[in-house]
N, C-alpha and C. Protein backbone atom coordinates (compact mmCIF):
# COMPACT_ATOMS: atom_id res chain seq x y z
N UNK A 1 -40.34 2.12 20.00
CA UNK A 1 -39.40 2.50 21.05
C UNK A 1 -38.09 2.91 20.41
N UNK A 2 -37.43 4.11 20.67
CA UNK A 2 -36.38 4.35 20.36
C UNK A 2 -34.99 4.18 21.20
N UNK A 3 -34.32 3.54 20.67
CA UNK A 3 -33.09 3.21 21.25
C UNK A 3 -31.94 4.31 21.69
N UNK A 4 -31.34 4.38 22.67
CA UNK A 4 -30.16 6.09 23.23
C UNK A 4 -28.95 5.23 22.36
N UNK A 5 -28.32 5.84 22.21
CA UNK A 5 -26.82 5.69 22.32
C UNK A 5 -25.99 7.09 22.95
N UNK A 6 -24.70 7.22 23.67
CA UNK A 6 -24.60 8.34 24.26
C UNK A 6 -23.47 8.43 23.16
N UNK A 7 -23.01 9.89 23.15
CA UNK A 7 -21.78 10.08 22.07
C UNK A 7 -20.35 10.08 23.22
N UNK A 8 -19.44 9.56 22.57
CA UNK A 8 -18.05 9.69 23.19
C UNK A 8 -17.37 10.47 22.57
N UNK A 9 -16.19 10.83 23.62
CA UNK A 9 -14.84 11.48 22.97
C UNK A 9 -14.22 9.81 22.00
N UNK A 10 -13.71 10.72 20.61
CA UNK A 10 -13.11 9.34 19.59
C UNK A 10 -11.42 9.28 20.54
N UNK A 11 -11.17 8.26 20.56
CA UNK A 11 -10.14 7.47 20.95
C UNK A 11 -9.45 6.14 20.41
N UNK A 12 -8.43 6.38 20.32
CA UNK A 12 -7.59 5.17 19.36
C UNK A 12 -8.05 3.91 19.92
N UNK A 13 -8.19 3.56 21.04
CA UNK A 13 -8.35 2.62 21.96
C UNK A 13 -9.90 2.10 21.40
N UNK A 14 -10.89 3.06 21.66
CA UNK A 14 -12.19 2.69 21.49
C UNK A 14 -12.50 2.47 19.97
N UNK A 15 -11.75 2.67 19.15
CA UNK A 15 -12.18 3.22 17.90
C UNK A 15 -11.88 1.81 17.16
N UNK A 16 -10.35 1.52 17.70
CA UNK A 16 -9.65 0.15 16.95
C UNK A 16 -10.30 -0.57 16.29
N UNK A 17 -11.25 -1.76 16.68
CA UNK A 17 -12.28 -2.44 16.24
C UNK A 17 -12.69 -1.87 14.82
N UNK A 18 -13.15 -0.80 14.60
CA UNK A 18 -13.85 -0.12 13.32
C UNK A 18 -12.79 0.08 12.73
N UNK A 19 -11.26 0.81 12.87
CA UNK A 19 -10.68 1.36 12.01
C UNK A 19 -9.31 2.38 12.49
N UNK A 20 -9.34 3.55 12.12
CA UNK A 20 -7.78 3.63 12.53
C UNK A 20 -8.02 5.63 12.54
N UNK A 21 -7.96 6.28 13.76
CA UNK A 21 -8.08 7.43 14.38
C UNK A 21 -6.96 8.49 13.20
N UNK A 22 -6.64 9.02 12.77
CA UNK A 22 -6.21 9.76 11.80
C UNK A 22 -5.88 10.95 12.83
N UNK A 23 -4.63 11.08 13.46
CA UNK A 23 -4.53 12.39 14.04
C UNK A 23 -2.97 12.45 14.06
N UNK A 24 -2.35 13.66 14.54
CA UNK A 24 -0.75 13.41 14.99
C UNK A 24 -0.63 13.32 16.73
N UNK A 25 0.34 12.08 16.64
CA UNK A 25 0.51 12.32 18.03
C UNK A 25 1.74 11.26 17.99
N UNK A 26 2.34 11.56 19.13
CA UNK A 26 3.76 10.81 19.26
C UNK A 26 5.01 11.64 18.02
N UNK A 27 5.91 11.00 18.15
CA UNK A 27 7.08 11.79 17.58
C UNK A 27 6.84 11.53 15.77
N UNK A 28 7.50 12.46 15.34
CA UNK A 28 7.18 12.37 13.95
C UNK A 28 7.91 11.15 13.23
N UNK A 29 7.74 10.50 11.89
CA UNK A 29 8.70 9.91 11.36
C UNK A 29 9.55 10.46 11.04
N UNK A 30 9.44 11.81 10.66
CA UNK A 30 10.75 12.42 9.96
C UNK A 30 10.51 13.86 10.09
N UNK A 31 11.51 14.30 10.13
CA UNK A 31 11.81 16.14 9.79
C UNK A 31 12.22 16.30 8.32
N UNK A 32 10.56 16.95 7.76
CA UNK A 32 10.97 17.11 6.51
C UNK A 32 11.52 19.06 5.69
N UNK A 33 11.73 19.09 4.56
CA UNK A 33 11.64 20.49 4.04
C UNK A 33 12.70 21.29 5.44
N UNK A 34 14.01 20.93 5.26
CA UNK A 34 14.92 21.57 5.82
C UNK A 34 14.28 21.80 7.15
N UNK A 35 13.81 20.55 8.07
CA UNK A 35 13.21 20.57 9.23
C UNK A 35 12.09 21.60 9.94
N UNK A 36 11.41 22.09 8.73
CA UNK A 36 10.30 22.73 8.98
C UNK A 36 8.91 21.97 8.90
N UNK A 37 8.98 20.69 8.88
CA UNK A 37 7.71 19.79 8.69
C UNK A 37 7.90 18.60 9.27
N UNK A 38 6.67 18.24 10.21
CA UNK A 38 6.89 16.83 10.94
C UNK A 38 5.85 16.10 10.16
N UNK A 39 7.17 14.93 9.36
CA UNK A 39 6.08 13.91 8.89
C UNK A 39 6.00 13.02 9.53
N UNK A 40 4.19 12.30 10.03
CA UNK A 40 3.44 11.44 10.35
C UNK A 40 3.28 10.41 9.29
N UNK A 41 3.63 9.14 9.57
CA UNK A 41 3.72 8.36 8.16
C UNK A 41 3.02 7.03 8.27
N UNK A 42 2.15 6.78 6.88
CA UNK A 42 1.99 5.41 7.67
C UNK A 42 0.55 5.40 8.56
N UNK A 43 -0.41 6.33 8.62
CA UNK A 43 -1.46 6.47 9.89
C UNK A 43 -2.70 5.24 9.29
N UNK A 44 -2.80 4.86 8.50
CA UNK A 44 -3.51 3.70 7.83
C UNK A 44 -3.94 3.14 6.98
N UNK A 45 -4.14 1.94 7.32
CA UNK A 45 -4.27 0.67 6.03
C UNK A 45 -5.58 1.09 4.99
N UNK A 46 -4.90 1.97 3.79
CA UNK A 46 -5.64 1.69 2.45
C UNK A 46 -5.78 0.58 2.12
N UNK A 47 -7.27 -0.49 2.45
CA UNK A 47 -7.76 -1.31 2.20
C UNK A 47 -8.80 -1.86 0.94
N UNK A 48 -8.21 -1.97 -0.34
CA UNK A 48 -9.27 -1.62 -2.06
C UNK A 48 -8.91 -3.25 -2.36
N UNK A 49 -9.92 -3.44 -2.63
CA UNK A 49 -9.96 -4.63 -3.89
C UNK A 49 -10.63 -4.58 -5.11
N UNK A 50 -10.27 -5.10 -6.33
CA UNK A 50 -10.80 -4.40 -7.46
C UNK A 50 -11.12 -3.83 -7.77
N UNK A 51 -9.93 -2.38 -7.68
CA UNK A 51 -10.36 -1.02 -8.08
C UNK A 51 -9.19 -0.35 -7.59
N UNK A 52 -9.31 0.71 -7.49
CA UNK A 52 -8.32 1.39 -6.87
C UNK A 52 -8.13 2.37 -5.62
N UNK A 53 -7.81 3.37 -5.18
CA UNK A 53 -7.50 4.40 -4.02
C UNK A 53 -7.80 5.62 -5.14
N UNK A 54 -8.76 6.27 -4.34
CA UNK A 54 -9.07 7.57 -5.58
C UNK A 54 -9.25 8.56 -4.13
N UNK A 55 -8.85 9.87 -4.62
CA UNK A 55 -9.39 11.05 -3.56
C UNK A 55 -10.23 11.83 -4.05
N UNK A 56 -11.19 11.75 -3.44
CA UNK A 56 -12.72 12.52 -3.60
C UNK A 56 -12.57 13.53 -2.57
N UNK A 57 -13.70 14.82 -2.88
CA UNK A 57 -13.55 15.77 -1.77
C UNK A 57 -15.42 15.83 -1.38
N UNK A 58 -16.00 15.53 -0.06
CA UNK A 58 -17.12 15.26 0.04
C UNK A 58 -17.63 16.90 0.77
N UNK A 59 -18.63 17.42 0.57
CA UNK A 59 -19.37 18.72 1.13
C UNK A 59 -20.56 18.11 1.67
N UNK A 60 -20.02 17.91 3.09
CA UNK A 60 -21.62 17.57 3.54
C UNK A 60 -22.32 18.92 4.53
N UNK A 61 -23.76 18.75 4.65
CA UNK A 61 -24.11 19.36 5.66
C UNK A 61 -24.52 18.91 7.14
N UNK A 62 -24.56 20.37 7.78
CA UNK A 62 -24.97 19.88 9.12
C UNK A 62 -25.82 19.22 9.90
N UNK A 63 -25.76 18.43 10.84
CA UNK A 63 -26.97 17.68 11.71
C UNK A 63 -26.79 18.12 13.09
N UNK A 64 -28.26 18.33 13.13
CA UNK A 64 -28.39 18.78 14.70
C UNK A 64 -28.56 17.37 15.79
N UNK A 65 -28.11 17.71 17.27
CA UNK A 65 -28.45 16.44 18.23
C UNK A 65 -29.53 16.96 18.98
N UNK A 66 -30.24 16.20 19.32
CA UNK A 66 -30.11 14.83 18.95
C UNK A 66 -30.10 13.94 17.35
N UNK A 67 -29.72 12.67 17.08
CA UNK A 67 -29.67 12.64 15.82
C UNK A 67 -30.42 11.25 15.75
N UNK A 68 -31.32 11.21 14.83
CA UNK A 68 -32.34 9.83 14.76
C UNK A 68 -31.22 9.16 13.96
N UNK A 69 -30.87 8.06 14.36
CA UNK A 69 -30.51 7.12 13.21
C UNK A 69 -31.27 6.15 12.63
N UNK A 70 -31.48 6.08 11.76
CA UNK A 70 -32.06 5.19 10.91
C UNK A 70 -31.35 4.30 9.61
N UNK A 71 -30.27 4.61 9.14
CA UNK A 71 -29.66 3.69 8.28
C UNK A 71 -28.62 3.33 8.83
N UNK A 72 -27.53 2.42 7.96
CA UNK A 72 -26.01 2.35 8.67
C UNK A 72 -25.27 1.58 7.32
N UNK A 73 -24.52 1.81 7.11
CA UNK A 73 -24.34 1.94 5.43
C UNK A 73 -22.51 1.25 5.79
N UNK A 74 -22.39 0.20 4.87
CA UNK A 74 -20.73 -0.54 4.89
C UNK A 74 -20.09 -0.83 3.26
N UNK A 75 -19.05 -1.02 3.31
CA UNK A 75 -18.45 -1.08 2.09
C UNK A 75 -17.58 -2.65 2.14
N UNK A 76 -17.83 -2.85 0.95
CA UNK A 76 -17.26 -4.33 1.34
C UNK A 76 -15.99 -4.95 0.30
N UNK A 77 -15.74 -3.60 -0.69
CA UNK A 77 -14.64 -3.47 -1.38
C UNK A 77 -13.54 -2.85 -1.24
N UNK A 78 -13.87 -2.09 0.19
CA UNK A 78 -12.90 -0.50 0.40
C UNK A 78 -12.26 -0.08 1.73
N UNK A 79 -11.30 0.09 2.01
CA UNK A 79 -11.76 1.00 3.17
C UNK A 79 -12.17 2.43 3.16
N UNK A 80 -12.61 3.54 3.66
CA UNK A 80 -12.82 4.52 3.36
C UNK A 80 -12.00 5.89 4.88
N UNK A 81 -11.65 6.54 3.95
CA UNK A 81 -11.04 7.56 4.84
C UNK A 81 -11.69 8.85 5.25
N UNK A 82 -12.16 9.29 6.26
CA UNK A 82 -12.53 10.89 6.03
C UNK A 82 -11.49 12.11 6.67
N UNK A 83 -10.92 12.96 5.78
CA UNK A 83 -9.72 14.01 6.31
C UNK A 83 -10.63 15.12 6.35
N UNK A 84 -10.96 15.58 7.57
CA UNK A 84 -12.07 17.15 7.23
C UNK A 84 -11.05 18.24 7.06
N UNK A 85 -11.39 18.89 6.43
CA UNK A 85 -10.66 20.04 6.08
C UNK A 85 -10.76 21.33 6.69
N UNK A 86 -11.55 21.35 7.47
CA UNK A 86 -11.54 22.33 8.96
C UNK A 86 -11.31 21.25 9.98
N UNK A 87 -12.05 22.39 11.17
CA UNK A 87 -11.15 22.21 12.22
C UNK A 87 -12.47 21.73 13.20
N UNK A 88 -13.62 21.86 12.39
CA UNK A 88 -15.06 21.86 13.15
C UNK A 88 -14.77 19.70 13.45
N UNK A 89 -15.86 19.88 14.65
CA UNK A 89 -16.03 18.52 14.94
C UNK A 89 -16.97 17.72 13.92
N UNK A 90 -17.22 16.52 14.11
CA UNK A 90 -18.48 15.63 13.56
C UNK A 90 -18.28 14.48 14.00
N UNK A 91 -19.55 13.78 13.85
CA UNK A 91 -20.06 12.54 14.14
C UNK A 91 -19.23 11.18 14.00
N UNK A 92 -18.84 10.99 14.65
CA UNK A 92 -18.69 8.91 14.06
C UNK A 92 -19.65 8.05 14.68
N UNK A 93 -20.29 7.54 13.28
CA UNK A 93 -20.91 6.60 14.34
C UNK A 93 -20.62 4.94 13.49
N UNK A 94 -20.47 3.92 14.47
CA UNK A 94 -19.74 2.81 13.95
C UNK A 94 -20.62 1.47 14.57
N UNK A 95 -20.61 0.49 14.09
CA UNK A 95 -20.91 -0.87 14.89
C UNK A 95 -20.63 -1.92 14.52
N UNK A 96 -20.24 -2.86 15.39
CA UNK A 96 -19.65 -4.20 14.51
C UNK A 96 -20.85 -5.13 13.99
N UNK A 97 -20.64 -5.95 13.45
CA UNK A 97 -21.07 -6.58 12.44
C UNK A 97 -22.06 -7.87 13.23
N UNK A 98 -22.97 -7.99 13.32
CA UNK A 98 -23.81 -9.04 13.46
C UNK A 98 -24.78 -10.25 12.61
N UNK A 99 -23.87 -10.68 12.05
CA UNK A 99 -25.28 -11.93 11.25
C UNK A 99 -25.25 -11.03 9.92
N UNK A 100 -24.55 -10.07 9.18
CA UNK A 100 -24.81 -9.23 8.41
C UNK A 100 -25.67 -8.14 7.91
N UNK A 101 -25.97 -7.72 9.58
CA UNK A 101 -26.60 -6.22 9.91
C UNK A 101 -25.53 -5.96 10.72
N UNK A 102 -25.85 -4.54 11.00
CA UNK A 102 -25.08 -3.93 12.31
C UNK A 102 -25.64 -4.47 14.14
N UNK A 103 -24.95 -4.18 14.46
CA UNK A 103 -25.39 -4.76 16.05
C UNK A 103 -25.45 -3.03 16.55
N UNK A 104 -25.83 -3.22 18.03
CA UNK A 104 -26.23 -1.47 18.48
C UNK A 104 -24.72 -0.81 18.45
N UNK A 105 -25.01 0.48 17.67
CA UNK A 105 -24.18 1.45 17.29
C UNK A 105 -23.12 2.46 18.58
N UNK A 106 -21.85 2.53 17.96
CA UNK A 106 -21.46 3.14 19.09
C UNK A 106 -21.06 4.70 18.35
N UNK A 107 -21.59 5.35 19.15
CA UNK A 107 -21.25 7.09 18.55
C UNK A 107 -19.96 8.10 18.94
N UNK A 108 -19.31 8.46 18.27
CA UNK A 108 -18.09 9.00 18.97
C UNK A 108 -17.86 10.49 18.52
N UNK A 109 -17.72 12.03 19.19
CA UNK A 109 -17.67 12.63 18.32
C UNK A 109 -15.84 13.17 18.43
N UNK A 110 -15.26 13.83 17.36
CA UNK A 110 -14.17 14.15 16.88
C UNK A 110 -13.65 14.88 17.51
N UNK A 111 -12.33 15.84 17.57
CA UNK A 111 -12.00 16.62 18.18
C UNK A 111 -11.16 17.29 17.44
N UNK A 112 -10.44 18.52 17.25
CA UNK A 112 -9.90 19.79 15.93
C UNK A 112 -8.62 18.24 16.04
N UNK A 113 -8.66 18.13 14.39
CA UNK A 113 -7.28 17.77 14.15
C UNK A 113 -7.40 16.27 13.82
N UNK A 114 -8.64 15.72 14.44
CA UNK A 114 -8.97 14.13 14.26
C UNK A 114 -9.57 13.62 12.70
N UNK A 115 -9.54 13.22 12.04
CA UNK A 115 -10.06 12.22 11.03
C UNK A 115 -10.46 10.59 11.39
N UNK A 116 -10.91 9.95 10.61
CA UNK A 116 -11.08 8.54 10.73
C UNK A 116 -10.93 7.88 9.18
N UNK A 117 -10.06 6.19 9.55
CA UNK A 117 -10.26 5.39 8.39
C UNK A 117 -11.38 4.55 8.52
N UNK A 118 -12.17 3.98 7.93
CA UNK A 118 -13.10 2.96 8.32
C UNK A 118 -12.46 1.92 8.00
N UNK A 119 -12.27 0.82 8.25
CA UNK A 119 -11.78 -0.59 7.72
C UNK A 119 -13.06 -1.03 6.64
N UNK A 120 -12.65 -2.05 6.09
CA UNK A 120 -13.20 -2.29 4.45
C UNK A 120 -14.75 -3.14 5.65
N UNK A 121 -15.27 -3.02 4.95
CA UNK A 121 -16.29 -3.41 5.54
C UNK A 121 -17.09 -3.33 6.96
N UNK A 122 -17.28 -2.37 7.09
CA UNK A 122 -17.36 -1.91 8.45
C UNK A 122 -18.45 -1.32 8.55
N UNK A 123 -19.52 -1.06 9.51
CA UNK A 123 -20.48 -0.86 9.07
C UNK A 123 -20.09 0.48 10.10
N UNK A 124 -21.16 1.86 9.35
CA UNK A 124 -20.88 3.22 9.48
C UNK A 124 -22.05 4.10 9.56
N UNK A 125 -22.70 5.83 10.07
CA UNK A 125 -23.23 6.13 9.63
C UNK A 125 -22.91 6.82 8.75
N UNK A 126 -23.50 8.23 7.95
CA UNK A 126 -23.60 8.67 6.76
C UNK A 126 -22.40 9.82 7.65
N UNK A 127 -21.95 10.70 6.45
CA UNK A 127 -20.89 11.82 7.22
C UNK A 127 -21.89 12.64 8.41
N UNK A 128 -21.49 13.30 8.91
CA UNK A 128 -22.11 13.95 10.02
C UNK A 128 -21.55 14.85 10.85
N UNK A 129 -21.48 16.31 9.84
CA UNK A 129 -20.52 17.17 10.52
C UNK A 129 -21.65 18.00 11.72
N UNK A 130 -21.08 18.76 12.41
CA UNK A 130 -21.98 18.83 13.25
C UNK A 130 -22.51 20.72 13.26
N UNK A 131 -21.24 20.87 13.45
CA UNK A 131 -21.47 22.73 13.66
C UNK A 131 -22.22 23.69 12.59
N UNK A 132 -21.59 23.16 11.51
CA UNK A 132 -21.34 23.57 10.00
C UNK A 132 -21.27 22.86 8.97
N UNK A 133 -21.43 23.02 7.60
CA UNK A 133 -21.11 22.02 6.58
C UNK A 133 -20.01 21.65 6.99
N UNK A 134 -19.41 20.74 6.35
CA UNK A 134 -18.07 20.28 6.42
C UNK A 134 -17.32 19.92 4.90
N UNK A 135 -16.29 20.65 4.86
CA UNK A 135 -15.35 20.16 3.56
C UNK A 135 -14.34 18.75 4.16
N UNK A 136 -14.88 17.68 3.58
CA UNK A 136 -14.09 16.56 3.70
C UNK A 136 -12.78 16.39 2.54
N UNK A 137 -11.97 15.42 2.90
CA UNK A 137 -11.19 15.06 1.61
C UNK A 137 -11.00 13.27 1.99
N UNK A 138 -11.66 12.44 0.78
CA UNK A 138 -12.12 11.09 1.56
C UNK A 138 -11.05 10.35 0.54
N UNK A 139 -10.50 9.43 0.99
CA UNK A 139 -9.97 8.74 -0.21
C UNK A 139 -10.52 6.68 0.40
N UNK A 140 -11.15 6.38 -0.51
CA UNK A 140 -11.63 5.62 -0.97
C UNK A 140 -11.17 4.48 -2.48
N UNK A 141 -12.33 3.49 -2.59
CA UNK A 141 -12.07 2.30 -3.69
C UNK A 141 -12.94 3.03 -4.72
N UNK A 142 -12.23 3.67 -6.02
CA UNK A 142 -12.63 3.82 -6.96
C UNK A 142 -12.62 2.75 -8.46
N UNK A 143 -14.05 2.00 -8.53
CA UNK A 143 -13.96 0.63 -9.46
C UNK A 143 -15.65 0.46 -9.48
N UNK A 144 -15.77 -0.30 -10.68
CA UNK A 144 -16.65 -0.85 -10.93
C UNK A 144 -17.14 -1.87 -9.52
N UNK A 145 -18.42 -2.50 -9.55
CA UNK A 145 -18.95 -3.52 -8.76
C UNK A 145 -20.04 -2.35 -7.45
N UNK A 146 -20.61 -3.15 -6.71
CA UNK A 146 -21.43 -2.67 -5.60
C UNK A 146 -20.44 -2.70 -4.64
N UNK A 147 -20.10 -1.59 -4.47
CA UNK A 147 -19.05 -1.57 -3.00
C UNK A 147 -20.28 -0.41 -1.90
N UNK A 148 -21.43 -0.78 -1.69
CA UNK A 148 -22.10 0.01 -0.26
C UNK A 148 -23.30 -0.77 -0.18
N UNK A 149 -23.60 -1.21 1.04
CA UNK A 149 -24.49 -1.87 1.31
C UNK A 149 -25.19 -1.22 2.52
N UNK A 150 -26.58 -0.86 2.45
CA UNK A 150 -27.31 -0.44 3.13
C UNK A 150 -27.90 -1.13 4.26
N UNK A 151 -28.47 -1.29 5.70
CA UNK A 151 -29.23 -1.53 6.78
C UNK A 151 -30.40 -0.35 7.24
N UNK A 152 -31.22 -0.46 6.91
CA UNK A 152 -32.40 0.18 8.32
C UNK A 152 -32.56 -0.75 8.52
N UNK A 153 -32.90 0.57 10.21
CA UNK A 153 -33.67 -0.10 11.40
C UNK A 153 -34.47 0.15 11.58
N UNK A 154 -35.48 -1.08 11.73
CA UNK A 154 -36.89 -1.51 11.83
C UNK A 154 -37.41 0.16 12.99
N UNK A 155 -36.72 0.22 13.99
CA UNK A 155 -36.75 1.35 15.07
C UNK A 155 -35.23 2.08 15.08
N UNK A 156 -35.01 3.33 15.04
CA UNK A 156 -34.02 4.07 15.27
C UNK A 156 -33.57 4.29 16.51
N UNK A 157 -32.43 4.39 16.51
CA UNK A 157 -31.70 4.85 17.43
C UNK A 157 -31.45 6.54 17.35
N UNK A 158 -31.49 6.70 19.18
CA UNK A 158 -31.22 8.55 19.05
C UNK A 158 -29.95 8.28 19.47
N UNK A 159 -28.89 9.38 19.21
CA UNK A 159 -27.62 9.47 19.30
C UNK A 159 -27.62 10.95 19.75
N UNK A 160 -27.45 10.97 21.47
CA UNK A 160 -27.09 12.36 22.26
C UNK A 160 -26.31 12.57 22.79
């Protein structure tokens, strides 16, 4: 039997729990470059333990919906960031933590301008741009040790 999950619009509100919505909104911290730039400061907690904050640039490809899920993948050294570098949407899909699997997944998709942080241990699916490849720019725990821990499910979940 396969399990639904429906996809949402991502929202700061809904999202909290997992991590921290990456977008501009509200007044800037500052007017920078002779007030031609509004800096946003501060949008979230780089979370690393033994190791460091490194920026990676990830090229993923596209997935069509419906989308089988079958893994759900967490980090337990890091938090992890994704900044897409277009403007195309993609996938979040997130769930809190049960007994040390995931519990049923909640799916959210993006909107031009949105990113996400994951909090350090959080359980996640894989990137999931949707339209098109996607050029990410992720910054993450770069260090020695096992920082990703894998889950399948016995039965997948569809995500529409």
């Amino acid at each position: 039997m396969t399990h639904r999950v429906a996809i949402e619009p991502l929202t700061e509100a809904e999202f909290a729990p997992f991590g921290d919505v990456l977008e501009i909104s509200g007044d800037p911290t500052a007017m920078i470059n002779q007030g031609n730039c509004a800096r946003h400061s501060d949008l979230a907690k780089i979370d690393i333990l033994e190791g460091r904050a490194g920026i990676s640039l990830f090229h993923g490809q596209p997935y069509a919906l419906p989308l089988e899920l079958q893994m759900m993948e967490r980090h337990p050294l890091g938090s992890q960031a994704f900044l897409p570098m277009s403007q195309d949407p993609f996938l979040v899909i997130v769930a809190e933590d049960d007994a040390g699997t995931p519990a049923r997944p909640k799916a959210f998709v993006t909107r031009s301008g949105q990113g996400v942080n994951y909090h350090r241990n959080t359980w996640h699916g894989v990137l999931t741009p949707l339209e098109r490849a996607g050029l990410f720019a992720v910054i993450d725990r770069i260090g020695d040790g096992s920082n990703l821990e894998e889950h399948w499910f016995g039965e997948p979940y569809l995500i529409e």
